[in-house]
Protein backbone atom coordinates (compact mmCIF):
# COMPACT_ATOMS: atom_id res chain seq x y z
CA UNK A 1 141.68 100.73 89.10
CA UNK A 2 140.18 102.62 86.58
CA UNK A 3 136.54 104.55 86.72
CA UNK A 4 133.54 103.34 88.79
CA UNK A 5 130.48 102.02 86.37
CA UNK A 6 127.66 103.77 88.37
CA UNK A 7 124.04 103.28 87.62
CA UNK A 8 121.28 106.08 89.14
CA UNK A 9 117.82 104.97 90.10
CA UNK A 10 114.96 107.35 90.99
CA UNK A 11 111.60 108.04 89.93
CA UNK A 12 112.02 111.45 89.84
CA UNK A 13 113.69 112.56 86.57
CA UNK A 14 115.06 116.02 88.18
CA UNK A 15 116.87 113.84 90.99
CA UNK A 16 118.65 111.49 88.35
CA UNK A 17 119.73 115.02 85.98
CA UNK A 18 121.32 116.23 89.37
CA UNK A 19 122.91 113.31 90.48
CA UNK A 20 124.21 112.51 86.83
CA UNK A 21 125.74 115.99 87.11
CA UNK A 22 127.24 115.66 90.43
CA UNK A 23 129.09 112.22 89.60
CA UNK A 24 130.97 113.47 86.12
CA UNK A 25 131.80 116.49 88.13
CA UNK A 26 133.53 114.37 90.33
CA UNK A 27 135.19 112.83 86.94
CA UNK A 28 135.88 109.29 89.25
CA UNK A 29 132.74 107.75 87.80
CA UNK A 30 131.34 106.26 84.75
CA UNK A 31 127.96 106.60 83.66
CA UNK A 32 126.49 102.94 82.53
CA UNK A 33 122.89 103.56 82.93
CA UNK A 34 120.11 105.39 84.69
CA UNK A 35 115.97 105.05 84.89
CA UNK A 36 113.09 106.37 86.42
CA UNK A 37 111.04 103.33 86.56
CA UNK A 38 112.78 100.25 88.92
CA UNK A 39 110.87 97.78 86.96
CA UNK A 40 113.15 98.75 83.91
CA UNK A 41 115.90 99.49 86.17
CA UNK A 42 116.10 95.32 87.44
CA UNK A 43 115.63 94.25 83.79
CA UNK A 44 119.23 96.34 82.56
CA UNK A 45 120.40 95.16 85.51
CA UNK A 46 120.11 91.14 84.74
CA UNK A 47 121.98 91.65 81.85
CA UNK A 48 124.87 94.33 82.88
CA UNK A 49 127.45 94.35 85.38
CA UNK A 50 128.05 97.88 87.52
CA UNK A 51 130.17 98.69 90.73
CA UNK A 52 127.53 100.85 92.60
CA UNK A 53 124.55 101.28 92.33
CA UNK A 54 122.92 105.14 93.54
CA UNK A 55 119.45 104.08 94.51
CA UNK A 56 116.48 105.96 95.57
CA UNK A 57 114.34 103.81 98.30
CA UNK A 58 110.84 105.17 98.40
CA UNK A 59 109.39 104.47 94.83
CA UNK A 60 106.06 103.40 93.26
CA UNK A 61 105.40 99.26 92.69
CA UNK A 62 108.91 98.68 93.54
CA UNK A 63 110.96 100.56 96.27
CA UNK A 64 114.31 100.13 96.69
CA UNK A 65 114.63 97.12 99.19
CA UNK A 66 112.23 95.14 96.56
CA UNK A 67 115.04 95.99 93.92
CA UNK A 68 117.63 95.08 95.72
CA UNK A 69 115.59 91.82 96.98
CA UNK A 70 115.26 90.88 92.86
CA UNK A 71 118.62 91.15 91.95
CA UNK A 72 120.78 88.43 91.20
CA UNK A 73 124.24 90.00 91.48
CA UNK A 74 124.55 92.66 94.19
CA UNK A 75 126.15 95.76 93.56
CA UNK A 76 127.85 98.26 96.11
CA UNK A 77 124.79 100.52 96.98
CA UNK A 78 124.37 104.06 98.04
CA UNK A 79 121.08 105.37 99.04
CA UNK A 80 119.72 108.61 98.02
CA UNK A 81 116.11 109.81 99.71
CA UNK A 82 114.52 112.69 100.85
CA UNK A 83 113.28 110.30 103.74
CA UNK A 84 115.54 110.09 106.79
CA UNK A 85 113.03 107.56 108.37
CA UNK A 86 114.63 105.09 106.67
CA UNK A 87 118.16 105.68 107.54
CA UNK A 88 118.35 102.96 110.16
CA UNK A 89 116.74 100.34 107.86
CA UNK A 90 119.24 101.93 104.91
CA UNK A 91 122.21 101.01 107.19
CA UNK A 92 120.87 98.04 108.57
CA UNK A 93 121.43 96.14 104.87
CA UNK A 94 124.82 97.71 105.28
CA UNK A 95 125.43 100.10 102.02
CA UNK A 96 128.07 101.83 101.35
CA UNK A 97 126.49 105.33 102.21
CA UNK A 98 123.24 107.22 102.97
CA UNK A 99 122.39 110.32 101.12
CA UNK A 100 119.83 113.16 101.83
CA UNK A 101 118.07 114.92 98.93
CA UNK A 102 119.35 117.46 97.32
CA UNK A 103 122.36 115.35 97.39
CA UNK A 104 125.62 117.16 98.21
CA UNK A 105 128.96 117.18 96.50
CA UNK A 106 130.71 116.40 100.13
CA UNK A 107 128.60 113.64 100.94
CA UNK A 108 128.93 112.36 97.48
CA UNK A 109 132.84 112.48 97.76
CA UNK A 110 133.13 110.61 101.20
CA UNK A 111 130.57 107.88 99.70
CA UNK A 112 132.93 107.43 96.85
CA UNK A 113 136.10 107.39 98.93
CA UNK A 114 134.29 104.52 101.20
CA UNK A 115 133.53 102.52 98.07
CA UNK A 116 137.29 103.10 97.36
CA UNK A 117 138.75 101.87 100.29
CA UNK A 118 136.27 98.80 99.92
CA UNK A 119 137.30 98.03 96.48
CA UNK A 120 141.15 98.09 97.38
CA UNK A 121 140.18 96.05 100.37
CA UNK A 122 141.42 98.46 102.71
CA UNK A 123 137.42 98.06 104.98
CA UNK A 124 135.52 95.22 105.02
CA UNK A 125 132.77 94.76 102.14
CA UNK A 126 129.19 95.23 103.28
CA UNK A 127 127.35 91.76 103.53
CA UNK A 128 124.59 93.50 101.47
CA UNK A 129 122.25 89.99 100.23
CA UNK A 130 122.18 88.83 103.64
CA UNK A 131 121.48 91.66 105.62
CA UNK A 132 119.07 92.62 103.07
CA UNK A 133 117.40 88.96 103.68
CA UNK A 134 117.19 90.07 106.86
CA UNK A 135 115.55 93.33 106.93
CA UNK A 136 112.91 92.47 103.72
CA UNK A 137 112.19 88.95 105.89
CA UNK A 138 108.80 90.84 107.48
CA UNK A 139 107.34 92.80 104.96
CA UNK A 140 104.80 96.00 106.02
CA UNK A 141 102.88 96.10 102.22
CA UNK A 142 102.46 93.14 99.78
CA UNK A 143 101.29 93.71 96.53
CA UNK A 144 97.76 92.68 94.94
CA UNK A 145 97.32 93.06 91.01
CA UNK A 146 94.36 94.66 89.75
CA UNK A 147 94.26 94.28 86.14
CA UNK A 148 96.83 96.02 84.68
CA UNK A 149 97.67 97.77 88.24
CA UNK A 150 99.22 96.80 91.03
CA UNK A 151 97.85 98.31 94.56
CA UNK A 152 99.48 97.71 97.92
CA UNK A 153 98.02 96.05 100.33
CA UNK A 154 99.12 97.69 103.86
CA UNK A 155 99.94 94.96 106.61
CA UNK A 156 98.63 96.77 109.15
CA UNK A 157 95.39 96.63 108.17
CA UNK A 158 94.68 93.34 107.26
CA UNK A 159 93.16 90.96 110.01
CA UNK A 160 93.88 87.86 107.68
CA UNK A 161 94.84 85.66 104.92
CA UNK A 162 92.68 82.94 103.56
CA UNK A 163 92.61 80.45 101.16
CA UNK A 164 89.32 80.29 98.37
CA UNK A 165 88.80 78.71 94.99
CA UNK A 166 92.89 78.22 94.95
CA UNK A 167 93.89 81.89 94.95
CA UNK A 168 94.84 83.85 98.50
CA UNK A 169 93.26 87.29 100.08
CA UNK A 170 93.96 89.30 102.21
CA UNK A 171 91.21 90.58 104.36
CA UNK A 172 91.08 94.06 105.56
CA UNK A 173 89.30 95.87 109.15
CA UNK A 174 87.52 97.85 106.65
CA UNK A 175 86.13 94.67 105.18
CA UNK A 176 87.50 94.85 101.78
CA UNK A 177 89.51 91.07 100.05
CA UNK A 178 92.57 91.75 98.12
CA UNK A 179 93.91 89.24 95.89
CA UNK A 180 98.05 88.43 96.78
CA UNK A 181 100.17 86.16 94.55
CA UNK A 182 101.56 83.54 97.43
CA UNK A 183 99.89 80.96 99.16
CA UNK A 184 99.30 81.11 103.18
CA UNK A 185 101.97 78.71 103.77
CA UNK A 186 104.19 80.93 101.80
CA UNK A 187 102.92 84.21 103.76
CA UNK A 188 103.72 81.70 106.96
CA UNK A 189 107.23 81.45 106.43
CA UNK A 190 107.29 85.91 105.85
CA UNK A 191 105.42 87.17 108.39
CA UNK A 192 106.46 88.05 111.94
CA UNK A 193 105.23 84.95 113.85
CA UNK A 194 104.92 87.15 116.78
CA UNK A 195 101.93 88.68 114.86
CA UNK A 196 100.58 85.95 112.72
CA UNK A 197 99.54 82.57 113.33
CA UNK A 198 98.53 80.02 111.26
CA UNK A 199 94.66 78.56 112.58
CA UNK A 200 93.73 76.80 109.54
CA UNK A 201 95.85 75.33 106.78
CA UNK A 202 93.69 77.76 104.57
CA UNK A 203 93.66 80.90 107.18
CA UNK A 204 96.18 83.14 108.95
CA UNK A 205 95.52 85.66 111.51
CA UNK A 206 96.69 88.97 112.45
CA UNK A 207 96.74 88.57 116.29
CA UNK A 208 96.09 92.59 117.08
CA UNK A 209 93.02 91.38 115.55
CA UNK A 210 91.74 88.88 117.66
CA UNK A 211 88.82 90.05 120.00
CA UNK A 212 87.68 86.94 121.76
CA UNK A 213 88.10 83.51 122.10
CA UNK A 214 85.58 81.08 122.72
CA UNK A 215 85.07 77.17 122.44
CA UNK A 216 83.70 75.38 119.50
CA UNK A 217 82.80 71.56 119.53
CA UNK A 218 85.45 68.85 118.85
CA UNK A 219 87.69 70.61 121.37
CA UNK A 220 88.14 73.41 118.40
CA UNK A 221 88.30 77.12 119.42
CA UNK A 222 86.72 80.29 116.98
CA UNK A 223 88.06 83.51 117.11
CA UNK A 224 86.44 86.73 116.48
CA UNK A 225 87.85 89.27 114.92
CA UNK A 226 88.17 93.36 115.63
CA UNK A 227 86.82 93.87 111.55
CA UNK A 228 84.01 95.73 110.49
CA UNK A 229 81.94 92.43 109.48
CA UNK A 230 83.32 90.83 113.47
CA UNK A 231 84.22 87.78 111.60
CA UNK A 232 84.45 84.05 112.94
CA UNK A 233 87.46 81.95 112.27
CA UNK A 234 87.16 78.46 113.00
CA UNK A 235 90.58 77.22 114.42
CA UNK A 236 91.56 73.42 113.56
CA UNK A 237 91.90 71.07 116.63
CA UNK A 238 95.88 70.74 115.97
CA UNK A 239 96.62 74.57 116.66
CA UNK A 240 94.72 75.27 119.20
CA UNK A 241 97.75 75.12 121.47
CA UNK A 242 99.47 77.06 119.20
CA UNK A 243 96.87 80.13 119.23
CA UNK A 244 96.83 79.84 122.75
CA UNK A 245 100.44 80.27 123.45
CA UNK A 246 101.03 83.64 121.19
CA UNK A 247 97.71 84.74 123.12
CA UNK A 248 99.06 84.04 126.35
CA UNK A 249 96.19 81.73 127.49
């Protein structure tokens, strides 16, 4: 069958040396590629083909779920990461193995001898794009460009989305508008709908956020909102019974 063409992503240089080291040791790999940034990483990617890919998960502007969301062609994937937290969400998109920094030779060897097996067809192939659909399907951050930077925008902290002057923001408790490149019937369709609801066609709420409830003319309901400024919504006649049923009223 030949060597495995493995590609190493991590943002930290030191983890990609060691890695590097430990798969040539192993002499069952080849070396196709490696970077630091996952930006750079996805462009090599589009154009070349590899058989796994060792991939860090926690990374600046792009971790490794959002790499794995922007490739075309899915490789076999093993996760490397300091982080055990995300073990469960690691397995859930199915890889072929999780690894704990400073990554070991034995764990190293039984990922490899699972991605063997797979390749020979002797186990099942992981279903990686859709259970990776899956798990990336309610985001916790989404990104907001500043400039030449790109901040993220923590979920948990914004109260709503709303549409002005044909660009999207994202509201914050704290009171602060971020800008985010989809529109709210786009954020709609990603959210968990058993946190968000649409009350507007140009606003969509955070329900932990909701305070009170009270009645508006035209048969129209407003919401407050548990923010620093206690914003008003106004909620459009047609959703009202929408509203009230992920309230429980």
């Amino acid at each position: 069958m030949g060597l495995m063409r493995a590609f190493v992503l991590d943002d930290e240089p030191l983890a990609v040396e060691r890695l590097v080291r430990l798969l040539r040791q192993t002499g069952r790999v080849e070396i196709v590629g490696t970077a630091t940034d996952p930006v750079d990483a996805v462009e090599w990617l589009a154009g070349h083909s590899v058989d796994v890919l060792f991939l860090d998960i926690e990374m600046p502007e792009l971790d490794g779920f959002g790499v794995l969301e922007r490739l075309e062609s899915q490789p076999y994937v093993v996760f490397t990461t300091a982080y055990d937290r995300y073990a469960l969400r690691a397995f859930a998109v199915h890889s072929i193995d999780y690894l704990l920094k400073p990554v070991e030779a034995a764990g190293l060897h039984r990922a490899l001898d699972k991605l063997v097996r797979i390749r020979s067809g002797a186990e099942p192939a992981p279903d990686l794009r859709g259970a990776i659909a899956a798990v990336l399907k309610f985001p916790t951050r989404l990104p907001s460009r500043v400039g030449d930077r790109i901040e993220f925008v923590e979920l948990d902290g914004v109260t709503h989305f709303y549409a002005e002057d044909k660009l999207t923001f994202a509201a914050t408790a704290a009171g602060k508008a971020h800008v985010i490149d989809a529109t709210v019937t786009e954020l709609e369709t990603r959210l968990d709908p058993e946190k968000w609801v649409r009350v507007h066609r140009s606003t969509l709420v955070h329900l932990p956020f909701v305070q009170e409830v009270h009645g508006f003319f035209g048969g129209r309901l407003v919401v407050r909102l548990k923010d620093s400024r206690r914003t008003e919504l106004a909620v459009a006649r047609e959703r009202v019974a929408a509203l009230k049923t992920k309230l429980g009223l």
